[in-house]
PDB file of N, CA and C in Angstrom:
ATOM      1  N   UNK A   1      48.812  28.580 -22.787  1.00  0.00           N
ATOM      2  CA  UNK A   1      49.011  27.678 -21.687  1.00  0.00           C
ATOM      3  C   UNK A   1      48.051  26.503 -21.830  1.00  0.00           C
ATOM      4  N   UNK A   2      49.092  25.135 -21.615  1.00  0.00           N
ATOM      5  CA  UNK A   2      47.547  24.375 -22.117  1.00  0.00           C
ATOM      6  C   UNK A   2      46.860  23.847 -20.630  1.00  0.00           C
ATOM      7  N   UNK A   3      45.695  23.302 -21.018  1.00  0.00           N
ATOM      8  CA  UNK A   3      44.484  23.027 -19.476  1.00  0.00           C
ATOM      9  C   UNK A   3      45.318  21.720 -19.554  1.00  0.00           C
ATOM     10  N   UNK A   4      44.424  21.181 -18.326  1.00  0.00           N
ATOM     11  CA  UNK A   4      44.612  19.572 -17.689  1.00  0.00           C
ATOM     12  C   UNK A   4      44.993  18.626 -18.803  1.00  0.00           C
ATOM     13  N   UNK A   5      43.838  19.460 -19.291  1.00  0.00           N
ATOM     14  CA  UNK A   5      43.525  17.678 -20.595  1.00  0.00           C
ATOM     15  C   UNK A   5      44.435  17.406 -21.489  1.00  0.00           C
ATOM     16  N   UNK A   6      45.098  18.761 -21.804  1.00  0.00           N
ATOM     17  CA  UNK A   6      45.819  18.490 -22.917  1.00  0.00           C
ATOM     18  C   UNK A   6      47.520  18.004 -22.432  1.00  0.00           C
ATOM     19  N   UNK A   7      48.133  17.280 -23.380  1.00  0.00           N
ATOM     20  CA  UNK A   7      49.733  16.478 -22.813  1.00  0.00           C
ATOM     21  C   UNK A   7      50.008  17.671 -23.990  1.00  0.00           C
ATOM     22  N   UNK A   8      51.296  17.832 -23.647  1.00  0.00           N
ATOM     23  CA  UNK A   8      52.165  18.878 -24.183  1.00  0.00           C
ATOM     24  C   UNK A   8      53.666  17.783 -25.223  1.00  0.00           C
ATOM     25  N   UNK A   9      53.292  17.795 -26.208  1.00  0.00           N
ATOM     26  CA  UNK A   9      54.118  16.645 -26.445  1.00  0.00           C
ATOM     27  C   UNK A   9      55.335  17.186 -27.350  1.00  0.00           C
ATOM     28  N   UNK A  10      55.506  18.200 -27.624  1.00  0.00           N
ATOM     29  CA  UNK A  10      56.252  18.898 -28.884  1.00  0.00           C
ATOM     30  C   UNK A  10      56.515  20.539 -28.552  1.00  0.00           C
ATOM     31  N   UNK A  11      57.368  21.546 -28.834  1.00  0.00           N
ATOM     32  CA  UNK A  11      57.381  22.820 -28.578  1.00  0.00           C
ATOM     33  C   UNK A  11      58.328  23.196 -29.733  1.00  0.00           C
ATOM     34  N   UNK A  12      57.922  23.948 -30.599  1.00  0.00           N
ATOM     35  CA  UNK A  12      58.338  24.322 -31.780  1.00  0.00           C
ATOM     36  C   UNK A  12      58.569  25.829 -31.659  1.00  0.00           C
ATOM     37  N   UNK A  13      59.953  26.581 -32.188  1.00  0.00           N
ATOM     38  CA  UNK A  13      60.006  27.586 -32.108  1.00  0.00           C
ATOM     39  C   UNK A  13      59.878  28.358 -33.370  1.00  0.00           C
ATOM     40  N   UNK A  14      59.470  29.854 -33.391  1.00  0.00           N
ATOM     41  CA  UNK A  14      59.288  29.984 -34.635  1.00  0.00           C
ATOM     42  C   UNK A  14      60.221  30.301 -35.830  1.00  0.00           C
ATOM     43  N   UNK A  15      60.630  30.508 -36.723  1.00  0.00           N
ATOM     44  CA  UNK A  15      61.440  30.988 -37.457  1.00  0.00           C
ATOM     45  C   UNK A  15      61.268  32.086 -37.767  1.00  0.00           C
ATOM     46  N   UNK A  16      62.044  33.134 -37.586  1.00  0.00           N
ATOM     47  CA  UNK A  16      61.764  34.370 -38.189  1.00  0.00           C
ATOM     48  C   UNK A  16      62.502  34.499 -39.654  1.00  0.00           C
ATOM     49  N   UNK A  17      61.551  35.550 -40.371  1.00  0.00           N
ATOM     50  CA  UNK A  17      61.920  35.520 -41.674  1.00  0.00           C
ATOM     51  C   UNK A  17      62.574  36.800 -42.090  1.00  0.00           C
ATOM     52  N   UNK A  18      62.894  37.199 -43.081  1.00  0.00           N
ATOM     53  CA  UNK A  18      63.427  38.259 -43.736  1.00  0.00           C
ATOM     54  C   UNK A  18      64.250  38.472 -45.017  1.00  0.00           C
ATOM     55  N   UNK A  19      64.223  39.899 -45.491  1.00  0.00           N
ATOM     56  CA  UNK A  19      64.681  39.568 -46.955  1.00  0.00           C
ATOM     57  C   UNK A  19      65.486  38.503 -47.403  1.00  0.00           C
ATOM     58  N   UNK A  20      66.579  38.351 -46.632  1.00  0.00           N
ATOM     59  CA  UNK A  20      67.683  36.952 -46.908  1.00  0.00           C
ATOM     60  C   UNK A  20      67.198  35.239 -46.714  1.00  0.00           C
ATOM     61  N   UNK A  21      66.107  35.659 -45.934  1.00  0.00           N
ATOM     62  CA  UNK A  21      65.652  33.902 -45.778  1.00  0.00           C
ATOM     63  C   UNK A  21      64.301  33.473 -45.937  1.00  0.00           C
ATOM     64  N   UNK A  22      64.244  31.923 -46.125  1.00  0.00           N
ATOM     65  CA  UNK A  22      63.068  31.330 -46.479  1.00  0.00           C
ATOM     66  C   UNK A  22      63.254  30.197 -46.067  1.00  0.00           C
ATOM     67  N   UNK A  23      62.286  29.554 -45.774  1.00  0.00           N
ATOM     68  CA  UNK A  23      61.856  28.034 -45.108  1.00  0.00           C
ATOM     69  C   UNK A  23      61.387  26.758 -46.703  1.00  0.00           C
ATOM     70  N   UNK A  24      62.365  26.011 -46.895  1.00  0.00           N
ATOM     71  CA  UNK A  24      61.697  24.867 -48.126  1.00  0.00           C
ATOM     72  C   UNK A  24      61.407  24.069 -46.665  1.00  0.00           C
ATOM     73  N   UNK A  25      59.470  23.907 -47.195  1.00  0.00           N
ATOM     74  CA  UNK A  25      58.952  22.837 -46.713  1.00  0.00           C
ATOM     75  C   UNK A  25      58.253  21.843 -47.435  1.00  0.00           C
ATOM     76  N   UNK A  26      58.072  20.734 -46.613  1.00  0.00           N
ATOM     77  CA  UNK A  26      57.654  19.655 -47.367  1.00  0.00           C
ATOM     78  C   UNK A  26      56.058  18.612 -46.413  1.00  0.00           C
ATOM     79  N   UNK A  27      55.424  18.771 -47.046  1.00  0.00           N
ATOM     80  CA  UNK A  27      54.089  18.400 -46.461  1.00  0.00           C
ATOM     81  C   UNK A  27      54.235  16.728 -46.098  1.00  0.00           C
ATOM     82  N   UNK A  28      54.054  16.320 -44.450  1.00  0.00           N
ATOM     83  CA  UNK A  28      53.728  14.834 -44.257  1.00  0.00           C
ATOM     84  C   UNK A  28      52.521  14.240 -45.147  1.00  0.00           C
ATOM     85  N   UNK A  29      51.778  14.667 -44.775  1.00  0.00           N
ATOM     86  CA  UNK A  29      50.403  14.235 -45.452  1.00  0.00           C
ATOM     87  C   UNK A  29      49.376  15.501 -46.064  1.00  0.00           C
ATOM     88  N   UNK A  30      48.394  15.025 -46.613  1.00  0.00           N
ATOM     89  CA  UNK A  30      47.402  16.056 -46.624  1.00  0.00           C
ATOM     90  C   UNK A  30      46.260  16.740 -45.948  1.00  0.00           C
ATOM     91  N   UNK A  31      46.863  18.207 -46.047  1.00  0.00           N
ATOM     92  CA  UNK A  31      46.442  19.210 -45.067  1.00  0.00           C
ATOM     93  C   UNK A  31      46.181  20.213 -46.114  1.00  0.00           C
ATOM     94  N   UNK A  32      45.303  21.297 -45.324  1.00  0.00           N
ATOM     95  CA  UNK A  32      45.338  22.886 -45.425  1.00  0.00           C
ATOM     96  C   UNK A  32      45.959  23.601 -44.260  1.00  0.00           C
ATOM     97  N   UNK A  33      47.229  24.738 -45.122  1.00  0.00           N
ATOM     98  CA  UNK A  33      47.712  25.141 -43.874  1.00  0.00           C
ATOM     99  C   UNK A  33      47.348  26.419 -43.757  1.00  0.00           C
ATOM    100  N   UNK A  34      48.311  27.289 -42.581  1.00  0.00           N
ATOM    101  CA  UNK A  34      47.802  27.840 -41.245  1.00  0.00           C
ATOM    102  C   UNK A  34      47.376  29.126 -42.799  1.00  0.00           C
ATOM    103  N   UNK A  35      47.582  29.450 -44.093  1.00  0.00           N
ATOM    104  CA  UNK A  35      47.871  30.014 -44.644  1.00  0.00           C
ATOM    105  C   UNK A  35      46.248  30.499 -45.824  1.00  0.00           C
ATOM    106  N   UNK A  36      45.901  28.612 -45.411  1.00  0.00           N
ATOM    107  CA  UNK A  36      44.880  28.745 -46.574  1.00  0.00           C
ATOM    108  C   UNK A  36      44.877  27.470 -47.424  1.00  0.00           C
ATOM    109  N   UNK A  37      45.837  27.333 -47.459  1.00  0.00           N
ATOM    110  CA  UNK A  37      46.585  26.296 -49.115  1.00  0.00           C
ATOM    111  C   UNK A  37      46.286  25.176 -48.860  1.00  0.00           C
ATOM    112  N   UNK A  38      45.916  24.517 -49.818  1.00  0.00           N
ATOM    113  CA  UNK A  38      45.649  23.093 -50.031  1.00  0.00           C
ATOM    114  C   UNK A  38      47.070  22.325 -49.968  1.00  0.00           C
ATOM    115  N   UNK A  39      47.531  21.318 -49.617  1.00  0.00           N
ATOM    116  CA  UNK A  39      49.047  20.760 -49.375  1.00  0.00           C
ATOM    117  C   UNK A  39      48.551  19.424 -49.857  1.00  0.00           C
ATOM    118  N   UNK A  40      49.646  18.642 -50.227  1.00  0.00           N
ATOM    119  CA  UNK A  40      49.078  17.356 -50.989  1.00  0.00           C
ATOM    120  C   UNK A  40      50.815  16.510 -50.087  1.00  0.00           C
ATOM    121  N   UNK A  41      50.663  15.044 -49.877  1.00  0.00           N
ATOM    122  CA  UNK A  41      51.703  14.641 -49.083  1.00  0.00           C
ATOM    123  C   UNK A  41      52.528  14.842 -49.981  1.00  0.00           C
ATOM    124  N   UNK A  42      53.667  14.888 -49.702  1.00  0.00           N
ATOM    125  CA  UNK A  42      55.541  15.311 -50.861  1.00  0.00           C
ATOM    126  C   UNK A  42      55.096  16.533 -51.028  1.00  0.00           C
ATOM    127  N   UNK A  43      54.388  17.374 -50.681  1.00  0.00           N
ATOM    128  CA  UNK A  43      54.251  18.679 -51.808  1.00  0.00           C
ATOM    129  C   UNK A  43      55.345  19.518 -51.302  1.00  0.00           C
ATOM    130  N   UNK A  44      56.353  20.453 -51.822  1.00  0.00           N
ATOM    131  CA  UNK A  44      57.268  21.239 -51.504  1.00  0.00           C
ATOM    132  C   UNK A  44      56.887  22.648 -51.761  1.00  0.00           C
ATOM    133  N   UNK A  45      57.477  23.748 -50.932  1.00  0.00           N
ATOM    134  CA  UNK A  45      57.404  24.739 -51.352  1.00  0.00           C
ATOM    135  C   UNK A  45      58.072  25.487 -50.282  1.00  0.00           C
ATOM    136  N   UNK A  46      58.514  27.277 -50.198  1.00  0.00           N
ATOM    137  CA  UNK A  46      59.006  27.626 -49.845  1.00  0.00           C
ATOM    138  C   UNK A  46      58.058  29.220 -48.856  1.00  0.00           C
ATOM    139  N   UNK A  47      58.278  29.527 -48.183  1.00  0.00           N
ATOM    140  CA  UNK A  47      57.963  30.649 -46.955  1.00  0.00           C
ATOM    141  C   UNK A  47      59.075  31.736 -47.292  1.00  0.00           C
ATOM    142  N   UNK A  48      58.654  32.341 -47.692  1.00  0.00           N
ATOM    143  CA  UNK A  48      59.212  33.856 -47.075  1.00  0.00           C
ATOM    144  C   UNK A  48      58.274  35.125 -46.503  1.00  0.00           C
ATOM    145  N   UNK A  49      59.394  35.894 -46.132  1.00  0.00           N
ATOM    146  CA  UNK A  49      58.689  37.416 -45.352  1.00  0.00           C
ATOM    147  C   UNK A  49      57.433  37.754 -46.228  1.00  0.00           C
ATOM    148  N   UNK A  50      57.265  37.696 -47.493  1.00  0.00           N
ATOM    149  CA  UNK A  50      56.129  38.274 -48.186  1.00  0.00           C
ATOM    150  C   UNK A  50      54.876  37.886 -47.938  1.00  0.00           C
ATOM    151  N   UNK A  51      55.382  36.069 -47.282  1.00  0.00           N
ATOM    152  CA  UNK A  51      54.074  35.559 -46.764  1.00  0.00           C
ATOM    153  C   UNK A  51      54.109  35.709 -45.103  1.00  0.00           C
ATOM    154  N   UNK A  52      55.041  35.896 -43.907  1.00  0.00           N
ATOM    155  CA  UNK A  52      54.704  35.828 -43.300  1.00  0.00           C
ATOM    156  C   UNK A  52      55.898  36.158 -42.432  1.00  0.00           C
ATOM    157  N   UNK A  53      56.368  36.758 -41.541  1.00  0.00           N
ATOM    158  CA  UNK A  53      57.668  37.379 -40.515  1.00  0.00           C
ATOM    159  C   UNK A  53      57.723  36.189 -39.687  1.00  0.00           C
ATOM    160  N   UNK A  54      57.264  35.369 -39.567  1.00  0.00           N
ATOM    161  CA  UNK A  54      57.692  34.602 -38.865  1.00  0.00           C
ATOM    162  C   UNK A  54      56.548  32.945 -38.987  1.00  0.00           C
ATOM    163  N   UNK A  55      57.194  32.063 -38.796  1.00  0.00           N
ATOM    164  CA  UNK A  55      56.259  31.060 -39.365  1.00  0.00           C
ATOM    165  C   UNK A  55      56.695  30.064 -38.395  1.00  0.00           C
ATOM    166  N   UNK A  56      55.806  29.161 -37.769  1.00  0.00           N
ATOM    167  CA  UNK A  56      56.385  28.224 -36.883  1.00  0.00           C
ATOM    168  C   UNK A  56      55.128  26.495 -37.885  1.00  0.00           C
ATOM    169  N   UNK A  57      56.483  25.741 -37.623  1.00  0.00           N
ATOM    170  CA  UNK A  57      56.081  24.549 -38.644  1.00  0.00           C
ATOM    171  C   UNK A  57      55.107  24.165 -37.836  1.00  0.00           C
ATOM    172  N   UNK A  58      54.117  23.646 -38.885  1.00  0.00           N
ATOM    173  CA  UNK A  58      52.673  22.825 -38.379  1.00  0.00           C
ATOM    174  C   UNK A  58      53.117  21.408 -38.214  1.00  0.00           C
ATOM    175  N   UNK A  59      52.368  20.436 -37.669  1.00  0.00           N
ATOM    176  CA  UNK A  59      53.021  19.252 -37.477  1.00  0.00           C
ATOM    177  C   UNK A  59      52.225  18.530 -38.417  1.00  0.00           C
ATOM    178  N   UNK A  60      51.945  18.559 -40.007  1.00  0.00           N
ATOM    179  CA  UNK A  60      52.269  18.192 -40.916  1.00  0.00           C
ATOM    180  C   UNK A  60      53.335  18.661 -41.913  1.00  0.00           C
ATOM    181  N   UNK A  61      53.857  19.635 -41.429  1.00  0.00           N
ATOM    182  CA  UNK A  61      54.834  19.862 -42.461  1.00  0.00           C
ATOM    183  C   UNK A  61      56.148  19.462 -42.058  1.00  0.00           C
ATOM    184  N   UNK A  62      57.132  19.543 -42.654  1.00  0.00           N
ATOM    185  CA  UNK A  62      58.756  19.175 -42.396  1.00  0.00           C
ATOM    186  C   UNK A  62      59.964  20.056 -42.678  1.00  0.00           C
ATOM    187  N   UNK A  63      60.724  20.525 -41.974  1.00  0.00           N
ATOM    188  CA  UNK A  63      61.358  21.796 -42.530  1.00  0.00           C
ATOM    189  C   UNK A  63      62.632  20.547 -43.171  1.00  0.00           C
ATOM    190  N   UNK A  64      62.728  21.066 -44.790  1.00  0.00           N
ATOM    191  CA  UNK A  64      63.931  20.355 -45.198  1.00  0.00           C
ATOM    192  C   UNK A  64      65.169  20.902 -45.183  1.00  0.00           C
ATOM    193  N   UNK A  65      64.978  22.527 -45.375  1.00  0.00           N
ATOM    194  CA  UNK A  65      65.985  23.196 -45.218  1.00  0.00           C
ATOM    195  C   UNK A  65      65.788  24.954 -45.369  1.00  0.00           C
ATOM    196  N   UNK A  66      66.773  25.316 -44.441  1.00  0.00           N
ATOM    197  CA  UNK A  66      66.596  27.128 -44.290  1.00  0.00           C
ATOM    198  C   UNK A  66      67.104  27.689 -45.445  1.00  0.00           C
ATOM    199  N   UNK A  67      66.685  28.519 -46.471  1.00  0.00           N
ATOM    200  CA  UNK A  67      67.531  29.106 -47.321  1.00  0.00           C
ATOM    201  C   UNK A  67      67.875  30.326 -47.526  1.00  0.00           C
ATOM    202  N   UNK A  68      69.001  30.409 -47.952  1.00  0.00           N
ATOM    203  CA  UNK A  68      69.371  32.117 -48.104  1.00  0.00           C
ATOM    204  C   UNK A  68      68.797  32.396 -49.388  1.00  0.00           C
ATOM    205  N   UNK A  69      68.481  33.469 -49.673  1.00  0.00           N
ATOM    206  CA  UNK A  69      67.789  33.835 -50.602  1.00  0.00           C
ATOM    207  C   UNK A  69      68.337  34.630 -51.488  1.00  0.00           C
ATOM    208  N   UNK A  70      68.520  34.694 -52.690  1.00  0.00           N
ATOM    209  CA  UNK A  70      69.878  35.308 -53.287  1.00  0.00           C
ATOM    210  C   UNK A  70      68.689  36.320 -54.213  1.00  0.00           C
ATOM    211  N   UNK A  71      69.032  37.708 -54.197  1.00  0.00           N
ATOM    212  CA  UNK A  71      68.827  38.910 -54.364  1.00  0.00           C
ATOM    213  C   UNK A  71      69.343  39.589 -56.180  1.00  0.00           C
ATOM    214  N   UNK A  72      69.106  39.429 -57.105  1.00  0.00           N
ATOM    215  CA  UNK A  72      69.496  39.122 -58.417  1.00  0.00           C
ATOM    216  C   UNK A  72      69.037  41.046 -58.771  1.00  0.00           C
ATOM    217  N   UNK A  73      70.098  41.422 -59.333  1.00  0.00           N
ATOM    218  CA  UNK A  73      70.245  42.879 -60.220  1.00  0.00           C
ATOM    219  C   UNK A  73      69.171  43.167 -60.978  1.00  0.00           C
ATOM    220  N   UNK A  74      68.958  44.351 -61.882  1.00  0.00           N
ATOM    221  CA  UNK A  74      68.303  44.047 -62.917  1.00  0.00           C
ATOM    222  C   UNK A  74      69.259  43.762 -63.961  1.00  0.00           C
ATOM    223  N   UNK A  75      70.661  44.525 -63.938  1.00  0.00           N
ATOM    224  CA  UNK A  75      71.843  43.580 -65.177  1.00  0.00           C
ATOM    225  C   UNK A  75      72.265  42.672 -65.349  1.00  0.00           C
TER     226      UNK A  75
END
């Protein structure tokens, strides 16, 4: 809940993740995210469950697109 001071300007929901999906994101500028990682501006990369059940975008990053995640045999 935020106090007085703060304006509420944005409300982001989270994405939940799982074997079938992943988040390609793409960094505004340069940051470290909620994760650890060094991010460089354009930098791309992708979220899944292994890193995290649910991930809600930081407001340097950009969701470019949700992906299904395709599941490959060993044949």
């Amino acid at each position: 809940m935020p106090t007085a001071e703060i304006e509420v300007q944005d409300i982001r929901k989270g994405y939940v993740l799982n074997e079938f999906t992943a988040l390609h994101l793409r960094a505004t500028k340069n940051f470290t995210d909620f994760y650890g990682n060094k991010r460089k501006a354009g930098e791309e990369w992708l979220i899944d469950k292994s890193v995290k059940d649910v991930h809600i975008i930081d407001a340097a990053e950009e969701l470019v697109q949700e992906k299904r995640i395709i599941v490959l045999a060993q044949n």
